[in-house]
Protein backbone atom coordinates (compact mmCIF):
# COMPACT_ATOMS: atom_id res chain seq x y z
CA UNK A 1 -0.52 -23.90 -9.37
CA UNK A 2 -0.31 -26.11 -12.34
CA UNK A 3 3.53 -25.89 -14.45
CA UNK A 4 1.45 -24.27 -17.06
CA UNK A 5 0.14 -21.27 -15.34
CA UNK A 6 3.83 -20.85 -13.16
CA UNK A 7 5.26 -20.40 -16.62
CA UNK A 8 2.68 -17.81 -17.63
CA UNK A 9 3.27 -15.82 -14.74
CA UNK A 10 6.95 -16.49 -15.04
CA UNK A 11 7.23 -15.12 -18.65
CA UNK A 12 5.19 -12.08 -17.49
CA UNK A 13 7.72 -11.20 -14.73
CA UNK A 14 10.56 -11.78 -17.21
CA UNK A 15 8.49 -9.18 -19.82
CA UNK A 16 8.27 -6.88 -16.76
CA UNK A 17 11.89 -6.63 -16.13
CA UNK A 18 13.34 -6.44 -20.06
CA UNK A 19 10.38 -3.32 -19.97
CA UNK A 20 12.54 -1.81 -17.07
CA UNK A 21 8.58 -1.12 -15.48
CA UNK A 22 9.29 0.93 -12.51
CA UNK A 23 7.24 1.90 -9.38
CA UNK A 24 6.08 5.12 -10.60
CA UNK A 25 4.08 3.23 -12.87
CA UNK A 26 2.59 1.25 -10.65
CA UNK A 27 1.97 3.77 -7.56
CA UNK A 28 -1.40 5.92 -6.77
CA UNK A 29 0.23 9.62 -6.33
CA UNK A 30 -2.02 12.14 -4.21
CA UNK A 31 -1.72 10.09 -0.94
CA UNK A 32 -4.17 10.49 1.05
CA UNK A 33 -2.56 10.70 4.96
CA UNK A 34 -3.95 10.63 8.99
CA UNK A 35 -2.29 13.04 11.12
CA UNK A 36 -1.16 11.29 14.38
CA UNK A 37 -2.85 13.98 16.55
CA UNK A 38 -5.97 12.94 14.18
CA UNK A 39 -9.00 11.59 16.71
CA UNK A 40 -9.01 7.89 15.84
CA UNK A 41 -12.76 7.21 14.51
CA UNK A 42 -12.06 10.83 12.23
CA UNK A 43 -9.09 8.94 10.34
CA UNK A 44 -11.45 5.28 10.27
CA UNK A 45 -13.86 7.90 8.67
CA UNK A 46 -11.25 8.86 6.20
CA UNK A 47 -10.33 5.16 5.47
CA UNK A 48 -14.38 4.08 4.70
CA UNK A 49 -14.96 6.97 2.61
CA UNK A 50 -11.92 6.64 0.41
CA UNK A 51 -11.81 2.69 0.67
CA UNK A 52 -8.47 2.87 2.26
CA UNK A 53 -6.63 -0.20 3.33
CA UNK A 54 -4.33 1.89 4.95
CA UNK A 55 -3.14 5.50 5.59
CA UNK A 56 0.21 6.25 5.98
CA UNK A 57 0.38 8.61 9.69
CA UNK A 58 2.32 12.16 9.61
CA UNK A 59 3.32 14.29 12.05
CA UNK A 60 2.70 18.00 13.13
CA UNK A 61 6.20 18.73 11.10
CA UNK A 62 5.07 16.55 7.85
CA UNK A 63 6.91 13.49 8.58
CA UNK A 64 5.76 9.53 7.97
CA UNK A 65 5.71 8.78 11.52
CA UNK A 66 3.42 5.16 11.10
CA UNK A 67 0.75 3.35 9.68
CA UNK A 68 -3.09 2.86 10.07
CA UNK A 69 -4.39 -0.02 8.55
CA UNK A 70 -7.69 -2.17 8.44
CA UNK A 71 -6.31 -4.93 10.61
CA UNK A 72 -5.46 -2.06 13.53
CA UNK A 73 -8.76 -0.47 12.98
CA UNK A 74 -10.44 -4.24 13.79
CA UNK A 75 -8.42 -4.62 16.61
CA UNK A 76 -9.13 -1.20 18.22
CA UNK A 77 -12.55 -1.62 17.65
CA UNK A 78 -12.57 -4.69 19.32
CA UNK A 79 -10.10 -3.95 22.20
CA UNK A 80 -11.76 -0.51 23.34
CA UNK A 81 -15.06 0.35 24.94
CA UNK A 82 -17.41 3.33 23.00
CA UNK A 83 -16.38 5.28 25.29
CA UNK A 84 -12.76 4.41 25.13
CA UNK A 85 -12.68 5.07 21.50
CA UNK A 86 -14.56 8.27 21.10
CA UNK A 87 -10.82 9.29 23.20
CA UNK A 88 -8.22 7.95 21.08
CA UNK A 89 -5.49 9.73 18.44
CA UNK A 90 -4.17 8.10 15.56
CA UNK A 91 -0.53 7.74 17.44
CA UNK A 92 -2.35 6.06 20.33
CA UNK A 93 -3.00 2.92 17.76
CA UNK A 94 -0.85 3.29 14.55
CA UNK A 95 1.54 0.79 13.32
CA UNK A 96 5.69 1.64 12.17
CA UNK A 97 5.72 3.19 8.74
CA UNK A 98 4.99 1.90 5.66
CA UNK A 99 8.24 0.82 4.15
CA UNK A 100 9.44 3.07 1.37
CA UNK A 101 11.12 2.30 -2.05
CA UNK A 102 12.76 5.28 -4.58
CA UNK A 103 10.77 5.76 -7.68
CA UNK A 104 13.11 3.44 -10.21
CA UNK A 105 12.36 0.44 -7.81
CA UNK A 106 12.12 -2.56 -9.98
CA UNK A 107 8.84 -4.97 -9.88
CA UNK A 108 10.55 -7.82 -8.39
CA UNK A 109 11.23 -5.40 -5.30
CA UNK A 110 7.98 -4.32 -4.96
CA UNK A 111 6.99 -8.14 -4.83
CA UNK A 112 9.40 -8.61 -2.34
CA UNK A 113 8.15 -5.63 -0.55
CA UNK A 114 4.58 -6.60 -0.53
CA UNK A 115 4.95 -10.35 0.34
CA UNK A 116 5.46 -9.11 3.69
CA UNK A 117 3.99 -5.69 3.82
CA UNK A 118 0.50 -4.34 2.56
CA UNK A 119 2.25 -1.19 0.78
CA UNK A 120 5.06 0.62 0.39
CA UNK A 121 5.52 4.36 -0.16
CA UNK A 122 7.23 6.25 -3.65
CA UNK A 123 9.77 8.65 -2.16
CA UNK A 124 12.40 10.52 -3.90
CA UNK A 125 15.54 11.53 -2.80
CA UNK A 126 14.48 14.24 -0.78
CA UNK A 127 11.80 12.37 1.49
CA UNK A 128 8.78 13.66 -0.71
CA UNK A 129 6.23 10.66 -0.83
CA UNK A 130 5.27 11.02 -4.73
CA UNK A 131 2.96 7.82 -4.25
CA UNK A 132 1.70 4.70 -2.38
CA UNK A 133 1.61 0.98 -4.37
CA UNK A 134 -0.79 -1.30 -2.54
CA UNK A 135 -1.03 -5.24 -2.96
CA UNK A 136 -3.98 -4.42 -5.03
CA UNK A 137 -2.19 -2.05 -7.14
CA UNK A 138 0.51 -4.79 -8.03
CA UNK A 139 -1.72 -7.25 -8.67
CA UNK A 140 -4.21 -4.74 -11.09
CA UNK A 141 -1.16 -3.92 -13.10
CA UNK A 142 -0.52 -7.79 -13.65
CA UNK A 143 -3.77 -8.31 -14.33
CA UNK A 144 -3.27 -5.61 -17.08
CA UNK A 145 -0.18 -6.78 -18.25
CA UNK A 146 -1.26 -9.84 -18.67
CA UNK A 147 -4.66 -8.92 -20.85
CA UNK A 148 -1.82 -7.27 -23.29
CA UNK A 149 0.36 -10.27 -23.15
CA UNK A 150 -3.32 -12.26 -24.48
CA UNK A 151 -3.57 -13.81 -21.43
CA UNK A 152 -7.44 -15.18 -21.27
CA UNK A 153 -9.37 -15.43 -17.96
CA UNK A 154 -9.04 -18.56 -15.91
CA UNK A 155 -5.84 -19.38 -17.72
């Protein structure tokens, strides 16, 4: 990127942080969730129709217990027969959890977060997930702040 436009977004981060913006600002709440006993094409089902990315994977006893994203989905597609498929749980496929951030994490955390994970989960002291913040998410609220700021398209 051109000086210019590093500066921009620069600037924005530093407006971020003096507004103390924290991740329950950012985050969806009412997280949606695949059970790890869940047949596999039920929770792909779940992903489609909501226009998931991912699904964070609980237990029988409530617990985050893993992940099902897009890029597993893909692969299980591609690495099991029909047959195969119709036959597999959520916990045959899923990913580790999502990692997970308390609900006064600051923005540059949740950058950090997502430049090497697709989300992180909002959860408060007791283990409650209150929400989810997706790359998407992140970059909508930028996109926001930066309209506000008078930011102009292709600037």
């Amino acid at each position: 990127p051109r000086y210019s436009t590093l500066k921009k977004i620069m600037n924005a981060l530093e407006e971020i942080e003096r507004e103390r913006v924290k991740a329950t600002i950012i985050m969806t709440p009412n997280v949606v969730y695949a059970n790890e006993d869940e047949p596999l094409l039920k929770a792909i089902t779940k992903m489609i129709k909501g226009a998931f990315s991912q699904l964070p994977v609980k237990n029988s006893e409530g617990k985050i217990v893993g992940t099902l994203d897009e890029e597993t989905v893909i692969k299980s597609t591609l690495n099991y027969d029909p047959d195969e498929l119709q036959k597999l749980k959520v916990k045959d496929v899923m990913k580790p959890p999502l990692p997970s951030v308390p609900p006064d994490a600051s923005v540059r955390m949740l950058i950090t977060l997502l430049s090497e994970s697709s989300a992180v989960l909002v959860v408060d002291r007791g283990g409650n997930v209150l929400g989810i913040i997706t790359r998407s998410d992140l970059l909508e609220y930028f996109s926001d702040k930066k309209q506000q700021l008078g930011g102009r398209e292709g600037n």
